[in-house]
Protein backbone atom coordinates (compact mmCIF):
# COMPACT_ATOMS: atom_id res chain seq x y z
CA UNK A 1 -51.29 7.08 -86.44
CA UNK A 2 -49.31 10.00 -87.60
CA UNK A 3 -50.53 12.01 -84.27
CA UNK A 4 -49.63 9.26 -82.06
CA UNK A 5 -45.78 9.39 -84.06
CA UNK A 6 -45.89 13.43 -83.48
CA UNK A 7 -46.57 12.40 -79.74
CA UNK A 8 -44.13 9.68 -79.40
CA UNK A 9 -41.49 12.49 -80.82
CA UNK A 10 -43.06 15.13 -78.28
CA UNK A 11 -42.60 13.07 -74.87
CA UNK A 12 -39.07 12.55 -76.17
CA UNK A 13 -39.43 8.86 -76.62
CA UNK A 14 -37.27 8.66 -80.38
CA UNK A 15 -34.66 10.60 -77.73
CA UNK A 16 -34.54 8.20 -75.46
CA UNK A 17 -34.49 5.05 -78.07
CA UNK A 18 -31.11 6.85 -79.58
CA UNK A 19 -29.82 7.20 -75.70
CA UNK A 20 -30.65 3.69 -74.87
CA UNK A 21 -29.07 2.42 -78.09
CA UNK A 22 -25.68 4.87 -77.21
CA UNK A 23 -26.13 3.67 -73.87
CA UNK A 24 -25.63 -0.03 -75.22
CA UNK A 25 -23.00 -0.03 -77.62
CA UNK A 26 -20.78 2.03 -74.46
CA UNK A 27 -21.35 -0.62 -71.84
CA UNK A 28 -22.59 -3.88 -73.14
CA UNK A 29 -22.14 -5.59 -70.04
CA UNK A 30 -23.87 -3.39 -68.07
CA UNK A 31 -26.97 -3.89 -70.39
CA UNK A 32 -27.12 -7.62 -70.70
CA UNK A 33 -27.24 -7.25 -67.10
CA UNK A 34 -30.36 -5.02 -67.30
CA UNK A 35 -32.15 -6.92 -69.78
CA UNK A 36 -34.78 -7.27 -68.09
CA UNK A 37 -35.16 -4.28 -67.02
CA UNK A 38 -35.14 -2.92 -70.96
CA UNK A 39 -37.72 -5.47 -71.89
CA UNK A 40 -40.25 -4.28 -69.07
CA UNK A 41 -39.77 -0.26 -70.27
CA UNK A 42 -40.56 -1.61 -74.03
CA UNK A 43 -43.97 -3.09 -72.86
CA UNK A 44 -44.67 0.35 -70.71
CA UNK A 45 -43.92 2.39 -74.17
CA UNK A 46 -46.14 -0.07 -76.31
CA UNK A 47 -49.04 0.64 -73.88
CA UNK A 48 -48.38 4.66 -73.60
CA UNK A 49 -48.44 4.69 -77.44
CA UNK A 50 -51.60 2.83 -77.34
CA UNK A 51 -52.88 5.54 -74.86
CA UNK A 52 -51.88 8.15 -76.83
CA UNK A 53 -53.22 6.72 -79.88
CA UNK A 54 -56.88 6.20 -78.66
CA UNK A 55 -56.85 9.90 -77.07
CA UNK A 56 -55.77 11.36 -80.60
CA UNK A 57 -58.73 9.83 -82.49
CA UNK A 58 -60.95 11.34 -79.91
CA UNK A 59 -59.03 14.46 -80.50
CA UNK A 60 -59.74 14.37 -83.66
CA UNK A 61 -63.38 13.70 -83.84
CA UNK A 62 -63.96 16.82 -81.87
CA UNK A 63 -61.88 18.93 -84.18
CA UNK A 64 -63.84 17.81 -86.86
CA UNK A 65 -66.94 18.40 -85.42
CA UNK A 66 -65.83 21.63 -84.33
CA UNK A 67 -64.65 22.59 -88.05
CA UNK A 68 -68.25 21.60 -89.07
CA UNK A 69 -69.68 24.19 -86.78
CA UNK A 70 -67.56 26.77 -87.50
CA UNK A 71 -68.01 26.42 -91.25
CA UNK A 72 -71.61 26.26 -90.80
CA UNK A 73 -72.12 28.79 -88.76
CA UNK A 74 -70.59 32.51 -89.45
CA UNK A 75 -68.07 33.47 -86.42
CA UNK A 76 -69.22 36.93 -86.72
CA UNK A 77 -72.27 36.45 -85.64
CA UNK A 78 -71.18 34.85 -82.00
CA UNK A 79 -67.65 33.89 -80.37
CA UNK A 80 -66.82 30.53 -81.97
CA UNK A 81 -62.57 31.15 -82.32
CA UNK A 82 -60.39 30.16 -79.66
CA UNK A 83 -58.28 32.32 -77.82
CA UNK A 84 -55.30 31.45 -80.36
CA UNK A 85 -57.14 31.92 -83.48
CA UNK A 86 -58.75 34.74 -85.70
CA UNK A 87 -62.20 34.90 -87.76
CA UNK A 88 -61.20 35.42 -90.79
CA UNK A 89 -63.04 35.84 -94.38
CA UNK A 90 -63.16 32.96 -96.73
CA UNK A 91 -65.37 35.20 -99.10
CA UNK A 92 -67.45 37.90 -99.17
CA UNK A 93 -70.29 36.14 -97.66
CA UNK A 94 -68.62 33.72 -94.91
CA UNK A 95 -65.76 34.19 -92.29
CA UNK A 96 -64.15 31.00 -90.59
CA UNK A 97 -61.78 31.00 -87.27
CA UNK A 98 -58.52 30.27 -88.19
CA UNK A 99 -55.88 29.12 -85.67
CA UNK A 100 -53.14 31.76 -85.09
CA UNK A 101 -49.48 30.66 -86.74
CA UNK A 102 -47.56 28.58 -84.26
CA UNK A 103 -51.23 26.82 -83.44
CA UNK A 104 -53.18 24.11 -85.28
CA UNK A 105 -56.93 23.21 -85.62
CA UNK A 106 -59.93 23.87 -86.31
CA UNK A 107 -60.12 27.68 -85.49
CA UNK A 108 -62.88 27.00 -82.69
CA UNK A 109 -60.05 24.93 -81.07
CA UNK A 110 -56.29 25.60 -81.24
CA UNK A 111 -53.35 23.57 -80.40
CA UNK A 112 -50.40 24.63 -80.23
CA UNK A 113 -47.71 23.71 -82.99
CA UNK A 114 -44.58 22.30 -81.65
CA UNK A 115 -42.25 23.50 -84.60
CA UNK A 116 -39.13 21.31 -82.64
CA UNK A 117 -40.44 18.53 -84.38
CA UNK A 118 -41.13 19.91 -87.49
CA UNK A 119 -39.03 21.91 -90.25
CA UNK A 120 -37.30 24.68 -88.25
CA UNK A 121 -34.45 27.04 -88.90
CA UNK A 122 -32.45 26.49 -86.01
CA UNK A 123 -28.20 26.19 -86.28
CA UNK A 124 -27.26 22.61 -86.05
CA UNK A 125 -25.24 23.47 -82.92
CA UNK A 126 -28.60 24.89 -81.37
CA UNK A 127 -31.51 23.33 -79.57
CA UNK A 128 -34.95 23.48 -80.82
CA UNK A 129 -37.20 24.92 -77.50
CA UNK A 130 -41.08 24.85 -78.12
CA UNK A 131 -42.73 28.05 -77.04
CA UNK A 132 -46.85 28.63 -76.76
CA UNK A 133 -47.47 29.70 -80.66
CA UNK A 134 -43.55 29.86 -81.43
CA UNK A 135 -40.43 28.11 -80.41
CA UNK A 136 -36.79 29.78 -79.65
CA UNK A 137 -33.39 28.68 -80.76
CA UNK A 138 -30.82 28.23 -77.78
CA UNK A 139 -27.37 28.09 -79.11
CA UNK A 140 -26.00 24.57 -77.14
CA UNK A 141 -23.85 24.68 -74.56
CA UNK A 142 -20.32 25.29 -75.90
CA UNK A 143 -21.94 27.32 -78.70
CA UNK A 144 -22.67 31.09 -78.90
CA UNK A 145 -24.93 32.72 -80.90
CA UNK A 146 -28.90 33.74 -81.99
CA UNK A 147 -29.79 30.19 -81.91
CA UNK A 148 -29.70 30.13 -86.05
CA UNK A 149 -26.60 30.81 -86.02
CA UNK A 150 -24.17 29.15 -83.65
CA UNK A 151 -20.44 29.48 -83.28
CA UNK A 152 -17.84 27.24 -81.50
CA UNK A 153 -16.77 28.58 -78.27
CA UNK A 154 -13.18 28.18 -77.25
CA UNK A 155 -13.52 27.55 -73.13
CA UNK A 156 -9.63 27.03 -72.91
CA UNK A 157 -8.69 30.26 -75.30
CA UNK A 158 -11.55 32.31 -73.11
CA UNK A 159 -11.00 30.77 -69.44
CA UNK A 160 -14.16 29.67 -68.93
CA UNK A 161 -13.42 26.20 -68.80
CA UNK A 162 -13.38 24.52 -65.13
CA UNK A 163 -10.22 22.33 -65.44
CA UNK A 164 -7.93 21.78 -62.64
CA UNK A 165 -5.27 23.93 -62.65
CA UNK A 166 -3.02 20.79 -62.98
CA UNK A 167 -4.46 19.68 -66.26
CA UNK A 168 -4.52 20.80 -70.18
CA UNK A 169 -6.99 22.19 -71.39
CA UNK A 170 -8.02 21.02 -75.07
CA UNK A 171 -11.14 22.52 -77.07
CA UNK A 172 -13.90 20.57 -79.10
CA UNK A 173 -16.47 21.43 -80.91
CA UNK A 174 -19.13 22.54 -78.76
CA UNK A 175 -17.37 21.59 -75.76
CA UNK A 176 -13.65 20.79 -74.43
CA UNK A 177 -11.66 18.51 -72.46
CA UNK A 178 -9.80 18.28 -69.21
CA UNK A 179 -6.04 15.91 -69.42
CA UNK A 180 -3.94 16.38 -66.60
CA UNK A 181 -0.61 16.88 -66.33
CA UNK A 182 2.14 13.96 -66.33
CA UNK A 183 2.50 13.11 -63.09
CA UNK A 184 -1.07 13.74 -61.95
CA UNK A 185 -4.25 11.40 -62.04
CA UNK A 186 -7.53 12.17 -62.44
CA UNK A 187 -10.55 13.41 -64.81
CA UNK A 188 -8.84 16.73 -65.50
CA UNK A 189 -11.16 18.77 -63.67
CA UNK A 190 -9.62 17.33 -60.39
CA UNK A 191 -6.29 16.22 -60.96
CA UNK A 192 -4.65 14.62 -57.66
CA UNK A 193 -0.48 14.68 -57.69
CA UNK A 194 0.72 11.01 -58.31
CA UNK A 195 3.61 9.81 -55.84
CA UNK A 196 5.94 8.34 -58.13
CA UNK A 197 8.43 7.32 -55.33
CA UNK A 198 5.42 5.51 -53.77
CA UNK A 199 3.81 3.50 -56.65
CA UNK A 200 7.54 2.96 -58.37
CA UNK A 201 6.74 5.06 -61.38
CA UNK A 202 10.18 6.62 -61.12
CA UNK A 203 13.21 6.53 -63.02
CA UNK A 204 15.74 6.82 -60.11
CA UNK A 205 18.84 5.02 -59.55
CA UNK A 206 18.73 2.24 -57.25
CA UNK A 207 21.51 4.34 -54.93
CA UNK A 208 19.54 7.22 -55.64
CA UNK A 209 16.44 8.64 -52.68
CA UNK A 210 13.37 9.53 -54.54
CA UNK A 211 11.19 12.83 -53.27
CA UNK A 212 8.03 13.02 -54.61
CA UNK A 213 7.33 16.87 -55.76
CA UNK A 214 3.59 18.40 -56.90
CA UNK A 215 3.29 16.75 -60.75
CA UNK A 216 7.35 15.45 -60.65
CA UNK A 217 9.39 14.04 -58.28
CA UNK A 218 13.13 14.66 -57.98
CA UNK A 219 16.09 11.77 -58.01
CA UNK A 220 18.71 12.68 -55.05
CA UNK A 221 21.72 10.41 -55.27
CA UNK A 222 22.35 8.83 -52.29
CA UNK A 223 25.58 10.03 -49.90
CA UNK A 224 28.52 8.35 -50.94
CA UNK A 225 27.25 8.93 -54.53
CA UNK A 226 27.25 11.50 -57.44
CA UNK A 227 25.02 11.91 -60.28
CA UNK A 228 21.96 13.62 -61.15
CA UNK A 229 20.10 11.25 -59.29
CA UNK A 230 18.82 9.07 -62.46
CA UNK A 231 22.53 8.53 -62.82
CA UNK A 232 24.74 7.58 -59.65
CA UNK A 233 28.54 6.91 -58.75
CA UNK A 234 30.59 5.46 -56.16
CA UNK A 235 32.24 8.50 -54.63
CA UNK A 236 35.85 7.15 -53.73
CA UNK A 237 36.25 9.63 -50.93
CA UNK A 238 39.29 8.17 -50.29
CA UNK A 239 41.05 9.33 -53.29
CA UNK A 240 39.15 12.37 -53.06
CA UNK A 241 40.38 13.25 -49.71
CA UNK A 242 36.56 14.21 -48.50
CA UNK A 243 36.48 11.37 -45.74
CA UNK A 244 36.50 11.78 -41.64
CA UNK A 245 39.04 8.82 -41.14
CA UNK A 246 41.73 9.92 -38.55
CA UNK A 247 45.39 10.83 -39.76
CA UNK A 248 46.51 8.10 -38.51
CA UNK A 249 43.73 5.32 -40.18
CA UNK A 250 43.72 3.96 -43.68
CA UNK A 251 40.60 4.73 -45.84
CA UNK A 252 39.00 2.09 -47.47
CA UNK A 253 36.31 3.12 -50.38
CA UNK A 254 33.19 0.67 -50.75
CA UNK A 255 29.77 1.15 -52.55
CA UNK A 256 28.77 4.32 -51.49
CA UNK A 257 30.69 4.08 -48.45
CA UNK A 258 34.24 3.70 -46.97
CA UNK A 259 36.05 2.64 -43.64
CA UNK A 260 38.75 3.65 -41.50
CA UNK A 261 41.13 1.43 -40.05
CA UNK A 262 43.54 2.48 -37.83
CA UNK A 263 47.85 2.33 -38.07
CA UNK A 264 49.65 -0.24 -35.83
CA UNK A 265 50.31 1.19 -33.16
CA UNK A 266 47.04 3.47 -32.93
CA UNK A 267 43.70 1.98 -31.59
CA UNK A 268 40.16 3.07 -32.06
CA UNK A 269 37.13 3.30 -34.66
CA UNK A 270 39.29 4.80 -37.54
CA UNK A 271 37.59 8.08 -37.10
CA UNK A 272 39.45 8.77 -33.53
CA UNK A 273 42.58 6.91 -32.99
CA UNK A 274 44.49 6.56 -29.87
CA UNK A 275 48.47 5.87 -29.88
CA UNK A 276 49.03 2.87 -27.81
CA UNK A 277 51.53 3.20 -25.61
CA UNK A 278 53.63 -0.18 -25.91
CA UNK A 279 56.12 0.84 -23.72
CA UNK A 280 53.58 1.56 -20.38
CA UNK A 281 51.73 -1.77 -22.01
CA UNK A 282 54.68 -3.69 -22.11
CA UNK A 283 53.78 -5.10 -25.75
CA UNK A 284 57.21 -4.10 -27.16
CA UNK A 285 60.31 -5.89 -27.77
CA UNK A 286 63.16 -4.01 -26.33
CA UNK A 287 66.26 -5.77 -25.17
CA UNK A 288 67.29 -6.51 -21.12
CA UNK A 289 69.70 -3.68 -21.86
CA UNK A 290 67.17 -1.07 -23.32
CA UNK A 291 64.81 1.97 -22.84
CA UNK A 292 61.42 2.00 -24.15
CA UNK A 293 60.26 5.40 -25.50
CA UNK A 294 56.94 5.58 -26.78
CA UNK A 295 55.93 7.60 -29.88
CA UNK A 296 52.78 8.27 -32.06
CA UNK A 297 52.04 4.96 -33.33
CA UNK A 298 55.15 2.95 -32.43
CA UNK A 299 57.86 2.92 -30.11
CA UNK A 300 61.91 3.37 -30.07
CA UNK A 301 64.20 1.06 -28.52
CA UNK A 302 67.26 2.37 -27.39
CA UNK A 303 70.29 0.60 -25.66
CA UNK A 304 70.94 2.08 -22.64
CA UNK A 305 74.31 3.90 -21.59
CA UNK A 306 77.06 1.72 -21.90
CA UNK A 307 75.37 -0.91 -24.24
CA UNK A 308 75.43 -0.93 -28.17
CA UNK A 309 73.06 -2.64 -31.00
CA UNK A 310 69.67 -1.84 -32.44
CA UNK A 311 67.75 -1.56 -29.16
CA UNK A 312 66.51 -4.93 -29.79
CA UNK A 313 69.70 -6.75 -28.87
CA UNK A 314 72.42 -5.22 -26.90
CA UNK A 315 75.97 -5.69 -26.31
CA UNK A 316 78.12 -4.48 -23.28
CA UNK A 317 80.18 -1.43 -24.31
CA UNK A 318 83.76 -2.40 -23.32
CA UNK A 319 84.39 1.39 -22.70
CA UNK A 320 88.20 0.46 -21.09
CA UNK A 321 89.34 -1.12 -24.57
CA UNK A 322 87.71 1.28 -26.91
CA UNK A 323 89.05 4.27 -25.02
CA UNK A 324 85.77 5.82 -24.73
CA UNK A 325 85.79 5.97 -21.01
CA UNK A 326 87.16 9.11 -18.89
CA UNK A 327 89.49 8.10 -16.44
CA UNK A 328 92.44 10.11 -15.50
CA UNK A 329 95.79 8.75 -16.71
CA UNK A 330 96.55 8.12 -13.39
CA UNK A 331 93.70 5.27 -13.26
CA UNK A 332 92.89 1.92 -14.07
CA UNK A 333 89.81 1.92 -16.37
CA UNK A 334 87.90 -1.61 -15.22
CA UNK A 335 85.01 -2.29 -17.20
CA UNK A 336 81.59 -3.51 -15.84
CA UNK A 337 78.19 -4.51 -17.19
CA UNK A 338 76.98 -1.58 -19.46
CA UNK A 339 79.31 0.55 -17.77
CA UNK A 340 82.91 1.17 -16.03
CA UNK A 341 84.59 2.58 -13.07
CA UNK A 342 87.77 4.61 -12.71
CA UNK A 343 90.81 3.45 -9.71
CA UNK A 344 93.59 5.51 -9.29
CA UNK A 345 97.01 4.08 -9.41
CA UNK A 346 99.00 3.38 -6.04
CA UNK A 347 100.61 7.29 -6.09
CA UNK A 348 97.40 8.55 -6.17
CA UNK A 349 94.02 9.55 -4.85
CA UNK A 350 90.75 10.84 -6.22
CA UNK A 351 87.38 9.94 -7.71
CA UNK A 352 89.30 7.93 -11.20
CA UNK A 353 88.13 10.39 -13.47
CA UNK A 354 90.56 12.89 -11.58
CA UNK A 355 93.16 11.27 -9.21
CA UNK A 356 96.36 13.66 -7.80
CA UNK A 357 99.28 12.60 -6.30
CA UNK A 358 99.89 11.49 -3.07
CA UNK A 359 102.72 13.43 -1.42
CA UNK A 360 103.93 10.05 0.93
CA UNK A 361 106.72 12.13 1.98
CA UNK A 362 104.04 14.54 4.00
CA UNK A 363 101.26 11.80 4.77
CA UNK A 364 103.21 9.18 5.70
CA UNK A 365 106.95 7.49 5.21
CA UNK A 366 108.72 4.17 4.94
CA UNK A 367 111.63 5.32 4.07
CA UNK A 368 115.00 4.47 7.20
CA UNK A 369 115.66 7.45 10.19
CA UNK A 370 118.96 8.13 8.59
CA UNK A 371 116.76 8.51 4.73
CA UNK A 372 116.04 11.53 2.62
CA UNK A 373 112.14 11.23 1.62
CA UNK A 374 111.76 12.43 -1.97
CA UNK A 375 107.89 12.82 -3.29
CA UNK A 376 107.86 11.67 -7.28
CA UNK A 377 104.41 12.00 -9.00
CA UNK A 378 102.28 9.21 -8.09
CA UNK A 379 105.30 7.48 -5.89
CA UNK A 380 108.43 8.82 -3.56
CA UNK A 381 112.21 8.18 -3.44
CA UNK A 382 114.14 7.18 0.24
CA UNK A 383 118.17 7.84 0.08
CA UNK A 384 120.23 7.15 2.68
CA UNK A 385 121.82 9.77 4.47
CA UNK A 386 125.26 10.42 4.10
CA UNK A 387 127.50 8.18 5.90
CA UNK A 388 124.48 5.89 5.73
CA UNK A 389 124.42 3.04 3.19
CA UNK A 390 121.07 0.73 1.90
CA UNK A 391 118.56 1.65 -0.09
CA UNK A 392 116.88 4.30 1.60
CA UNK A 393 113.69 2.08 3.51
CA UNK A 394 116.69 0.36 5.45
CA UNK A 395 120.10 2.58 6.14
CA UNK A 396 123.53 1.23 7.69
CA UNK A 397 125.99 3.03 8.95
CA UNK A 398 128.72 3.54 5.90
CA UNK A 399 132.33 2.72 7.53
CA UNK A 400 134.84 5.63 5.66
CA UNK A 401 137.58 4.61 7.27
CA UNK A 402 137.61 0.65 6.09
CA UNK A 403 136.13 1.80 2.71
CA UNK A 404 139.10 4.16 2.14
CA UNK A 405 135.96 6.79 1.19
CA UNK A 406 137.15 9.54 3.82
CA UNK A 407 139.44 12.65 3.54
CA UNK A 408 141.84 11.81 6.19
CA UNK A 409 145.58 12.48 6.18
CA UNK A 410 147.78 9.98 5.71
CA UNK A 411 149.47 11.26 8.85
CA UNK A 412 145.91 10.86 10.68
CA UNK A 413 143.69 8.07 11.37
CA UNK A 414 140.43 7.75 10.51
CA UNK A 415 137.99 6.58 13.27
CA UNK A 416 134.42 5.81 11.90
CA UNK A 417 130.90 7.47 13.69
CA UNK A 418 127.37 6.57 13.26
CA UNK A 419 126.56 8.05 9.76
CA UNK A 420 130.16 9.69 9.34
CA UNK A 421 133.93 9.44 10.73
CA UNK A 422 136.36 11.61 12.45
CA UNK A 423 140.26 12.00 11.63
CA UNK A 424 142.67 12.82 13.91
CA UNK A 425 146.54 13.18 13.41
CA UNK A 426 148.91 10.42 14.25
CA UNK A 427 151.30 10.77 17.13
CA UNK A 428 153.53 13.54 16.25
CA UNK A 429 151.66 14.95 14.09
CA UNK A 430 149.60 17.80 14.48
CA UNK A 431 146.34 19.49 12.65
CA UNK A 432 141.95 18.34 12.34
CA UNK A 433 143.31 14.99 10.80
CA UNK A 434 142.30 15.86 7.16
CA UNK A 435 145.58 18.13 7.15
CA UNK A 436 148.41 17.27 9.33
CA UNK A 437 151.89 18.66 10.38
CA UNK A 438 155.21 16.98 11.75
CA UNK A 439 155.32 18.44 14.96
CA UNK A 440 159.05 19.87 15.94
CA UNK A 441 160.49 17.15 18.63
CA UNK A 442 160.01 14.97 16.25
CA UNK A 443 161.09 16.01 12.74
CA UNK A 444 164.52 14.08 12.99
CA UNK A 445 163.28 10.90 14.17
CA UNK A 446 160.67 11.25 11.35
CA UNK A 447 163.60 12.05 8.61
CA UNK A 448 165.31 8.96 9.24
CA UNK A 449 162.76 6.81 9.07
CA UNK A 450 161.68 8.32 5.41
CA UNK A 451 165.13 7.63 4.45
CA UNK A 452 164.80 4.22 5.44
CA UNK A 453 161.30 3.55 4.38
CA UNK A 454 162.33 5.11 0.93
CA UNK A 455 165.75 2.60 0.58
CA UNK A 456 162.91 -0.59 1.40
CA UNK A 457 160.86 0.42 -1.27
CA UNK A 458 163.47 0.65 -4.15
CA UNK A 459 164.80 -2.54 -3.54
CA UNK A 460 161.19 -3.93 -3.54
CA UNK A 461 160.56 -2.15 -6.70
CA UNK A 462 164.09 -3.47 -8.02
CA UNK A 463 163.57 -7.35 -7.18
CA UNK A 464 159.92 -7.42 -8.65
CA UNK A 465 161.16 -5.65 -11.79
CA UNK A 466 163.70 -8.53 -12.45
C-alpha cells in the first residue's frame, strides 16, 4: 500500500487533487457545472491506483526473490548486481549487490529513488526535479539561485518583466504583476487606451468638447466659453469687445453665444449692415416743403429755400416782411410760395434785385411842346416854357400884357405872342417899348395934358380924403 501511495505521489495525482480543489473554491460555478465530469475522473483514479497497486506486489515478490539469490549466492563469483548497484562485502566471507545511492532494491535489481517525494534539501522557492540516481534543485520561476538556496527576483527593479509599457509594474514574491495605467484597460501586459469622451468617463463641462488623448483625455471649453475645460464660462463678448457684429449692430451676449442686430436705419445680418437709404425708398417723413438727404443710418430733413421749421413741417418764409429778401430799394419785394420776386418801381428798370432809373426825358416824353423835360431819379419833371402857363404835360400861352407880368413902358403897349409879348411905344413916343421917349413935335401937347391929368388927380385924392 505504501508503494502504490509513493506512486500516486509520482504520477502527480496529490498535485492534481490540490489543483482541482484550488480550481473549485476559484470558480464554483464552473464546477457544479462539471460535476459530472469530476465524478467520472475519481472512478478513472480509483481504478489506476488499483493498477498500480497489483503491479507493486508483483514488484515486490521479484525483489524479494531476487534478494534471496543474491544473499545466497556470492556476487563475486558471477554478475548478479544491476547496472546501478555495487557488490559489496557484508563480511569477510560473503559480498551482496547493493543498489547505488539515488537507487533502491535488491542489488540484483535497482530502481531508481525519486528523492522529490522524499526528504530533500531543496529552497522552498525551488522545484524538486528527479534525476536517474539523483535529483536537481531548479530555483522557480521568479527565483534565482542553486536550487537550495533561492532568492526573490525583482522583474520590475531588473526589466525583465513583460508589462505593457502603459502599465505599473509591481513585484511579488516569486513573481510580479502587471496594473495599467488610469485611463487604460486591460491585464497589464496589454493595456489598450480607454476613450473617456466615448464611454462618458470624463469630467468635462457640459459646454466643454472632450478629446480623448493616449491614457488621458483633455477638456476644451467650448467657443463662446472660458475655463480649463472641467470649468466653463459664458464669454460676454459683448462687453469684451471680441465679437464680429458690424459698427453699426447691437451685440447681444447669450450662452456661449451672442447676436447682432442691426441700427434703424441699417439693414442686414448684424455682421454686415447696409444703410438704407429712406430718402431713394421714400420711407421718410419729410414735409411737402422739404429735401431728403440720406445719411448712415438715418436721414435729414431740411426745409427747402424759402421755407422754415424742423424739416418735418414747413412754413412759407415771408422774405418781403422779414427783410431778408434782396431787392433793390427801387423795388417792390412781393412774396410767393417758399420764395419772392423783386419789381422795380415805375422810374425804373432792371432785374428787382438791381433796377436804375429810367431817363423819360431821353426814352420817351409826356410832357407839352412848349415844356422843359427834367429827368428826377426814378420819375421826370415837365415846366412850361416861358410865356407858357399849365403844368408842364399841358402848356397855354401866358398873356403878359393882361397879367400886367411884362416890362413894357408905360408910354408903350404891350401886345401879347404865342409864349411871350412884344412892346412897342405909344404914338409919340419913341424907343423898343420897354424904354420910351417923348418924341419932339409933340412935347408941348404932352406938357399940357400932364398938367391937366395931374390937377384931376388931386382933386380925386382931395374928395376921397374927406
Amino acid at each position: 500500500m505504501k508503494e502504490a501511495k509513493e506512486t500516486f505521489d509520482r504520477l502527480g495525482i496529490k498535485k492534481l487533487r490540490k489543483a482541482l480543489c484550488k480550481s473549485v473554491a476559484a470558480k464554483p460555478k464552473m464546477w457544479q457545472e462539471a460535476g459530472v465530469s469530476l465524478i467520472v475522473i475519481f472512478v478513472v483514479v480509483i481504478v489506476v491506483l488499483y493498477v498500480l497497486q497489483s503491479g507493486s506486489a508483483l514488484e515486490k515478490d521479484e525483489l524479494n526473490d531476487k534478494k534471496n539469490m543474491t544473499t545466497a549466492v556470492d556476487c563475486r563469483n558471477k554478475t548478479l548486481c544491476d547496472v546501478n548497484a555495487a557488490c559489496k562485502a557484508i563480511d569477510h566471507n560473503h559480498r551482496t549487490c547493493q543498489c547505488n545511492s539515488g537507487y533502491h532494491g535488491n542489488g540484483s535489481v535497482c530502481y531508481d529513488l525519486n528523492e522529490c517525494l522524499g526528504r530533500y534539501n531543496c529552497s522552498e522557492s525551488a522545484r524538486c526535479k528527479n534525476t536517474m540516481g539523483s535529483f536537481n534543485c531548479e530555483c522557480l520561476q521568479g527565483f534565482q539561485g542553486n536550487g537550495t538556496t533561492c532568492l526573490d527576483i525583482d522583474e520590475c527593479s531588473d526589466n525583465v518583466d513583460n508589462c505593457s509599457q502603459h502599465a505599473y509594474c509591481n513585484n511579488t514574491l516569486g513573481a510580479y504583476n502587471c496594473t495599467c495605467f488610469s485611463g487604460f484597460e486591460g491585464d497589464g501586459k496589454t493595456c489598450r487606451d480607454v476613450d473617456e469622451c466615448k464611454v462618458m468617463l470624463h469630467q468635462c463641462n457640459k459646454h466643454a468638447f472632450c478629446s480623448n488623448t493616449e491614457g488621458a483625455f483633455h477638456c476644451t471649453c467650448l467657443n463662446g466659453y472660458q475655463g480649463d475645460g472641467r470649468n466653463c464660462t459664458d464669454v460676454n463678448e459683448c462687453n469684451m469687445e471680441i465679437h464680429n457684429c458690424s459698427v453699426h449692430a447691437d451685440c447681444t451676449n447669450s450662452n456661449g453665444s451672442y447676436g447682432c442686430t442691426c441700427h434703424q436705419g441699417f439693414e442686414g445680418d448684424g455682421w454686415a449692415c447696409r444703410d438704407i437709404d429712406e430718402c431713394k425708398l421714400r420711407v421718410d417723413n419729410c414735409g411737402t416743403h422739404a429735401s431728403c438727404q440720406n445719411i448712415d443710418g438715418s436721414y435729414v430733413c431740411s426745409c427747402s429755400r424759402g421755407y422754415k421749421g424742423d424739416g418735418h413741417t414747413c412754413t412759407d418764409i415771408n422774405e418781403c416782411r422779414e427783410g431778408t429778401h434782396r431787392c433793390s430799394a427801387n423795388s417792390r419785394c412781393i412774396n410767393t410760395p417758399g420764395s419772392y420776386s423783386c419789381r422795380c418801381v415805375e422810374g425804373y428798370r432792371g432785374n428787382g434785385e438791381y433796377c436804375y432809373d429810367i431817363d423819360e426825358c431821353k426814352s420817351w416824353r409826356s410832357c407839352d411842346l412848349h415844356a422843359s423835360c427834367t429827368n428826377t431819379k426814378g420819375s421826370y419833371k415837365c415846366r412850361c416854357n416861358p410865356g407858357f402857363q399849365g403844368d408842364g404835360i399841358s402848356c397855354v400861352d401866358y398873356d403878359e400884357c393882361e397879367a400886367g407880368d411884362h416890362n413894357c413902358n408905360k408910354n408903350a403897349k404891350c401886345v401879347n405872342t404865342k409864349g411871350s409879348y412884344s412892346c412897342s411905344c405909344n404914338k409919340g413916343y419913341r424907343g423898343n417899348g420897354k424904354d420910351c421917349k417923348v418924341s419932339s413935335a409933340s412935347s408941348f401937347l404932352l406938357g399940357k395934358e400932364h398938367f391937366i391929368l395931374h390937377i384931376l388927380t388931386s382933386v380925386i385924392r382931395h374928395l376921397f380924403a374927406g
